[in-house]
Protein backbone atom coordinates (compact mmCIF):
# COMPACT_ATOMS: atom_id res chain seq x y z
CA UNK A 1 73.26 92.64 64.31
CA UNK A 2 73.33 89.72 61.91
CA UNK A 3 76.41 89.75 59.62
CA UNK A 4 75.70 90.16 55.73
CA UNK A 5 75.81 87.21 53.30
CA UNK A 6 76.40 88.66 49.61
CA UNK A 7 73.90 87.47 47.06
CA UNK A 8 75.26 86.92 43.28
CA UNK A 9 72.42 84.99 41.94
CA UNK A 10 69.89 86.54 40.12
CA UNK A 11 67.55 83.88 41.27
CA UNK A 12 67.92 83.99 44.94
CA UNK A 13 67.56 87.94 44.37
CA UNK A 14 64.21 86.90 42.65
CA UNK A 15 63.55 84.55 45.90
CA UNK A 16 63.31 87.20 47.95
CA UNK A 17 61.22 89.72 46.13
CA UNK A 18 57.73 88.37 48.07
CA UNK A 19 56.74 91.48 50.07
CA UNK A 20 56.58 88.04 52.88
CA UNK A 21 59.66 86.90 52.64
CA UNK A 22 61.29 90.69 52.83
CA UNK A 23 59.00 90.62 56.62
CA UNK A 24 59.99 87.43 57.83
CA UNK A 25 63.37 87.89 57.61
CA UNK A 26 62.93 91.56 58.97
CA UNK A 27 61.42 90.02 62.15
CA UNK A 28 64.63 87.29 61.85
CA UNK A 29 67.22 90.07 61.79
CA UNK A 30 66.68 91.48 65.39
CA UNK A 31 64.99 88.37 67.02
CA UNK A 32 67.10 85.63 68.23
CA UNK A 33 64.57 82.74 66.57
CA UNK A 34 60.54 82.42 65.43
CA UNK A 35 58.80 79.68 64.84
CA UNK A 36 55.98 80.43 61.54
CA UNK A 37 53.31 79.85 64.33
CA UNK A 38 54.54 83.17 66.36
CA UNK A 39 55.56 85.06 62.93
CA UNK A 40 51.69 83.99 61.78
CA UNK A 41 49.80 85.50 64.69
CA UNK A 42 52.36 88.62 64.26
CA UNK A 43 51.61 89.76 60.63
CA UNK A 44 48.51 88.44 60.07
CA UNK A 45 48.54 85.80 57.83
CA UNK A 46 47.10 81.94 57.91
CA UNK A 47 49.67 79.30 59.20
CA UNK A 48 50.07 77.24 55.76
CA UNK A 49 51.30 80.25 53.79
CA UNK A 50 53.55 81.55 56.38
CA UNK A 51 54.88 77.94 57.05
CA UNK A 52 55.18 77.97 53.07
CA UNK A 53 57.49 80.72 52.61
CA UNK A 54 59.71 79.81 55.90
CA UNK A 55 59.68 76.43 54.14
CA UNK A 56 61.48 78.23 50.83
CA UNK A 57 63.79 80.59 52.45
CA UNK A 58 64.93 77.41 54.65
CA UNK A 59 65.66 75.35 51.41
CA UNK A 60 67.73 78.17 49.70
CA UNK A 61 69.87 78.75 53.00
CA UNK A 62 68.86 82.29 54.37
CA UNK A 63 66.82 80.68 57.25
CA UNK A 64 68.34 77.18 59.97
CA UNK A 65 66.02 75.26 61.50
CA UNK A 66 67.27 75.49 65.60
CA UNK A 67 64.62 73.92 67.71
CA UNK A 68 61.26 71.76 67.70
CA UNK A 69 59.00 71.98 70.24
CA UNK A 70 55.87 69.36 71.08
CA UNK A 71 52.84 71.43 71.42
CA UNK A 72 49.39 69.92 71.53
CA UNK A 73 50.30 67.09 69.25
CA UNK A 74 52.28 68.58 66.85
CA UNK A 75 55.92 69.81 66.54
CA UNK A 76 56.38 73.90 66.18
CA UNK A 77 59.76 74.21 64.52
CA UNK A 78 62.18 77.49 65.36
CA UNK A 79 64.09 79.17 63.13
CA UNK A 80 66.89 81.55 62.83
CA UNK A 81 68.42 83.92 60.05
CA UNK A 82 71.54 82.98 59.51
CA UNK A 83 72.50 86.00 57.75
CA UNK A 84 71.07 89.40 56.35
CA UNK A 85 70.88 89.20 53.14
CA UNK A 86 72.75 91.57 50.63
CA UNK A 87 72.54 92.11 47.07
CA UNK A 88 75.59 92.93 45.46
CA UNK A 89 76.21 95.56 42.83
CA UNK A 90 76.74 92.67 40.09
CA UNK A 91 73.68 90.55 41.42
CA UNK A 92 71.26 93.86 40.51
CA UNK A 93 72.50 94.38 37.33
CA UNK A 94 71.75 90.66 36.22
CA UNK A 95 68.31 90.81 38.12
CA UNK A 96 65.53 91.20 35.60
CA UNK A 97 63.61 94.53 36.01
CA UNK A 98 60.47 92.81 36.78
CA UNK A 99 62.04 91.14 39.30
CA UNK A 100 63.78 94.52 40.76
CA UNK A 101 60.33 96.36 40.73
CA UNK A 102 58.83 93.59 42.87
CA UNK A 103 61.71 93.21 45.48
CA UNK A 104 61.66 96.94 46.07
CA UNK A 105 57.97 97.26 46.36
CA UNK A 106 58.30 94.85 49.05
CA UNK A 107 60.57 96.16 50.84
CA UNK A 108 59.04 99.67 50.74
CA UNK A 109 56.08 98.67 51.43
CA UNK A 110 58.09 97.08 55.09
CA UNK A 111 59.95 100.50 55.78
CA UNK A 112 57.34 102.61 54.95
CA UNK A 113 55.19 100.80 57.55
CA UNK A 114 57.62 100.61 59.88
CA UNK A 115 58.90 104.45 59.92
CA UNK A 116 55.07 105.24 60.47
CA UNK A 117 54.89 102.94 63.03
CA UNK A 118 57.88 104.83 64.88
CA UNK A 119 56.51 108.05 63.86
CA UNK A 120 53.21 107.71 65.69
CA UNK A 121 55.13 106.14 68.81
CA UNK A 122 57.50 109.91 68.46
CA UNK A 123 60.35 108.09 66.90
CA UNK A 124 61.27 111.77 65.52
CA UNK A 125 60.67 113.81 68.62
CA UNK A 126 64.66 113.53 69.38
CA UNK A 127 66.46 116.69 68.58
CA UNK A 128 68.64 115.05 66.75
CA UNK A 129 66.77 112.94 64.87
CA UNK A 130 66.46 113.68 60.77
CA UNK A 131 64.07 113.59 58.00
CA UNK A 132 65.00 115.14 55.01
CA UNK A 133 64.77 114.70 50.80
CA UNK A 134 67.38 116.16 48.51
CA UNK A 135 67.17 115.98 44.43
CA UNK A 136 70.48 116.52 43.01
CA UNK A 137 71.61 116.65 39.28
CA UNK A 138 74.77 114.14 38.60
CA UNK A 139 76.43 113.37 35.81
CA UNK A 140 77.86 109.24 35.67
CA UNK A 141 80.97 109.79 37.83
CA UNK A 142 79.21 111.85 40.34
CA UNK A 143 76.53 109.10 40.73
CA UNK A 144 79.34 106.67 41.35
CA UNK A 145 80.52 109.06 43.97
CA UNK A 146 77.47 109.46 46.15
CA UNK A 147 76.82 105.66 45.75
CA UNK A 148 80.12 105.04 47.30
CA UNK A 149 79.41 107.41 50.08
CA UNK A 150 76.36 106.00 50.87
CA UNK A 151 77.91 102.66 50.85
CA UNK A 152 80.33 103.86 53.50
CA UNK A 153 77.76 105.26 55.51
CA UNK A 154 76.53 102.27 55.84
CA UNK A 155 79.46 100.39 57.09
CA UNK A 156 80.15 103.25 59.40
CA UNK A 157 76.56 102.93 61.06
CA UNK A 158 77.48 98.88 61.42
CA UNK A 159 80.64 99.99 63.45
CA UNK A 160 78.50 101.92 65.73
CA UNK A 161 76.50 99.22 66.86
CA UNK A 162 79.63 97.68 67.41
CA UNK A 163 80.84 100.03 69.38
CA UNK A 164 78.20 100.73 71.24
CA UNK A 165 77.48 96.71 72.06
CA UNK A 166 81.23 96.95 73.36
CA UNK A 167 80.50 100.04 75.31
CA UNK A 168 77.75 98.35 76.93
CA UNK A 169 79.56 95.29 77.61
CA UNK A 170 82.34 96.34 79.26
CA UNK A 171 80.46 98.63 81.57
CA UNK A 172 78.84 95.68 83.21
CA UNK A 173 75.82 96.55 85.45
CA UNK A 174 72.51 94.93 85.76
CA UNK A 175 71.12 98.48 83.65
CA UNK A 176 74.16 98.51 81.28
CA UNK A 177 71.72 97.25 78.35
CA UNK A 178 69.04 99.45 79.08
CA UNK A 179 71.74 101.96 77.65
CA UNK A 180 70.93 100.44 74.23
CA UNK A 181 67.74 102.25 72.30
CA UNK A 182 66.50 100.72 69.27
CA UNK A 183 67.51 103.09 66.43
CA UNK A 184 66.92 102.53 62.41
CA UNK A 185 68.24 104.86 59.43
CA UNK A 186 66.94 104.58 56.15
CA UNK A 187 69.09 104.92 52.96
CA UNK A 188 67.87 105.28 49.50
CA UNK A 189 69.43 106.44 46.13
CA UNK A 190 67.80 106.20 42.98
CA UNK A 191 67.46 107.86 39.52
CA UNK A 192 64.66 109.91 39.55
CA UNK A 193 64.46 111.27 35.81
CA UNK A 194 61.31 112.30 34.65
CA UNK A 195 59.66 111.89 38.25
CA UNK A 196 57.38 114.50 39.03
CA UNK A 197 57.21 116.39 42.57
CA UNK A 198 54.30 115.41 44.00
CA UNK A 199 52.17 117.62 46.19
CA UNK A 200 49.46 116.32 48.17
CA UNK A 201 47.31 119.18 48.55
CA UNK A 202 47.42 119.84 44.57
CA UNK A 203 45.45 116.50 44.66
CA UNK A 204 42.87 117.78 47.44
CA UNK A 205 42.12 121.04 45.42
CA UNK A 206 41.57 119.35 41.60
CA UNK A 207 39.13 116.49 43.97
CA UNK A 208 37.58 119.99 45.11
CA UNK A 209 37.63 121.42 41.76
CA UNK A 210 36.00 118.03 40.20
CA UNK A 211 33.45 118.86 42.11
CA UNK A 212 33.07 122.32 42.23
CA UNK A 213 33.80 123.77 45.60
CA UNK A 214 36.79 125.41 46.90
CA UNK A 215 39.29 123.96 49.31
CA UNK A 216 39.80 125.60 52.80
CA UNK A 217 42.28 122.87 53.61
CA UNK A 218 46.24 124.29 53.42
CA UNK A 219 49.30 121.88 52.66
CA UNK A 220 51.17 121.08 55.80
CA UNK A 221 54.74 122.20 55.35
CA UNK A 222 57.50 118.90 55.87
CA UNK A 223 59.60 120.05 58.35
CA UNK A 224 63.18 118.62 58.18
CA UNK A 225 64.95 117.42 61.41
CA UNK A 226 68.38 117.52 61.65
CA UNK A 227 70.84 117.70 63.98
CA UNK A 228 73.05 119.67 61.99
């Protein structure tokens, strides 16, 4: 795993609020180097925008330019992350809330596609895996709290991989890093004042009502699992 590099400036927070940008540097966090011709064909997207963007995050220092490679007359140029990127408490508060609203709808819009990506592949068949939503009422200290736990969740989880890379490494073996499986947990806190629960099926019965039949179609319960 890529080590963090802290981000103070409200403007390189604003740099990376391109729904893109959050993806290319996703695919640059667990692969050694891309080139935008491979990271192109990958999400989609035409060569001059995605050369565009690599182009930007280059120039502001999250991405270094390792290799170029002729290919049919031109020159494909590699790149590497040289860090993960993280916001610090200070940088958000000076971030504009336009800017915030973007940079987390981009990077939603990554993890939701990538949990149901692993869902559909049975990334939650594991006995132990977890899925689970809890709605709390706290006051300003025990925000701070829980925000500070979470934070030291997180730091525990990067110790694991540590430990686990060392585990592997020391047990030698031609197998020893098939040992490793590809594992991703997903942290969120936010204030969610005046946000409504929302319930799915409510929506399929008022379509049903609009237009005046009745539903036979009952809401699938979310079943939590936990290893607890």
């Amino acid at each position: 795993m890529k080590p963090y590099s802290d981000i103070n400036d409200p403007r390189l927070i604003k740099a990376l609020a391109h729904p893109l940008r959050v993806r290319i540097l996703s695919i640059l966090e667990t692969r050694d180097i891309a080139s935008p011709n491979e990271m192109a064909e990958e999400l989609g997207v035409s060569l001059g925008v995605m050369s565009y963007h690599v182009r930007r995050l280059h120039a502001l220092g999250f991405l270094e330019l390792v290799k170029r490679t002729p290919r049919r007359g031109a020159i494909e140029h590699h790149y590497r992350a040289k860090a993960r990127p993280h916001v610090t408490d200070e940088g958000w508060a000076e971030t504009p809330s336009i800017v915030k609203r973007a940079m987390v709808g981009a990077s939603l819009q990554q993890i939701t596609g990538f949990i149901n990506a692993a869902a559909a592949q049975g990334g939650f068949d594991r006995g132990d895996a977890h899925l689970s939503r809890t709605v709390v009422a706290l006051d300003e200290q025990g925000w701070r709290e829980l925000a500070g736990e979470l934070a030291s969740l997180m730091e525990r989880v990067d110790r694991l991989q540590d430990e686990s890379l060392e585990r592997v490494k020391t047990s030698g073996g031609e197998d020893a890093e098939a040992a490793l499986k590809r594992s991703a947990a997903v942290l969120m806190l936010f204030d969610a004042e005046g946000v409504p629960e929302h319930d799915p099926a409510r929506d399929i019965n008022r379509e049903d009502q609009r237009l005046g039949r009745r539903s036979s179609r009952r809401p699938r319960p979310l079943r939590a699992l936990s290893g607890d």
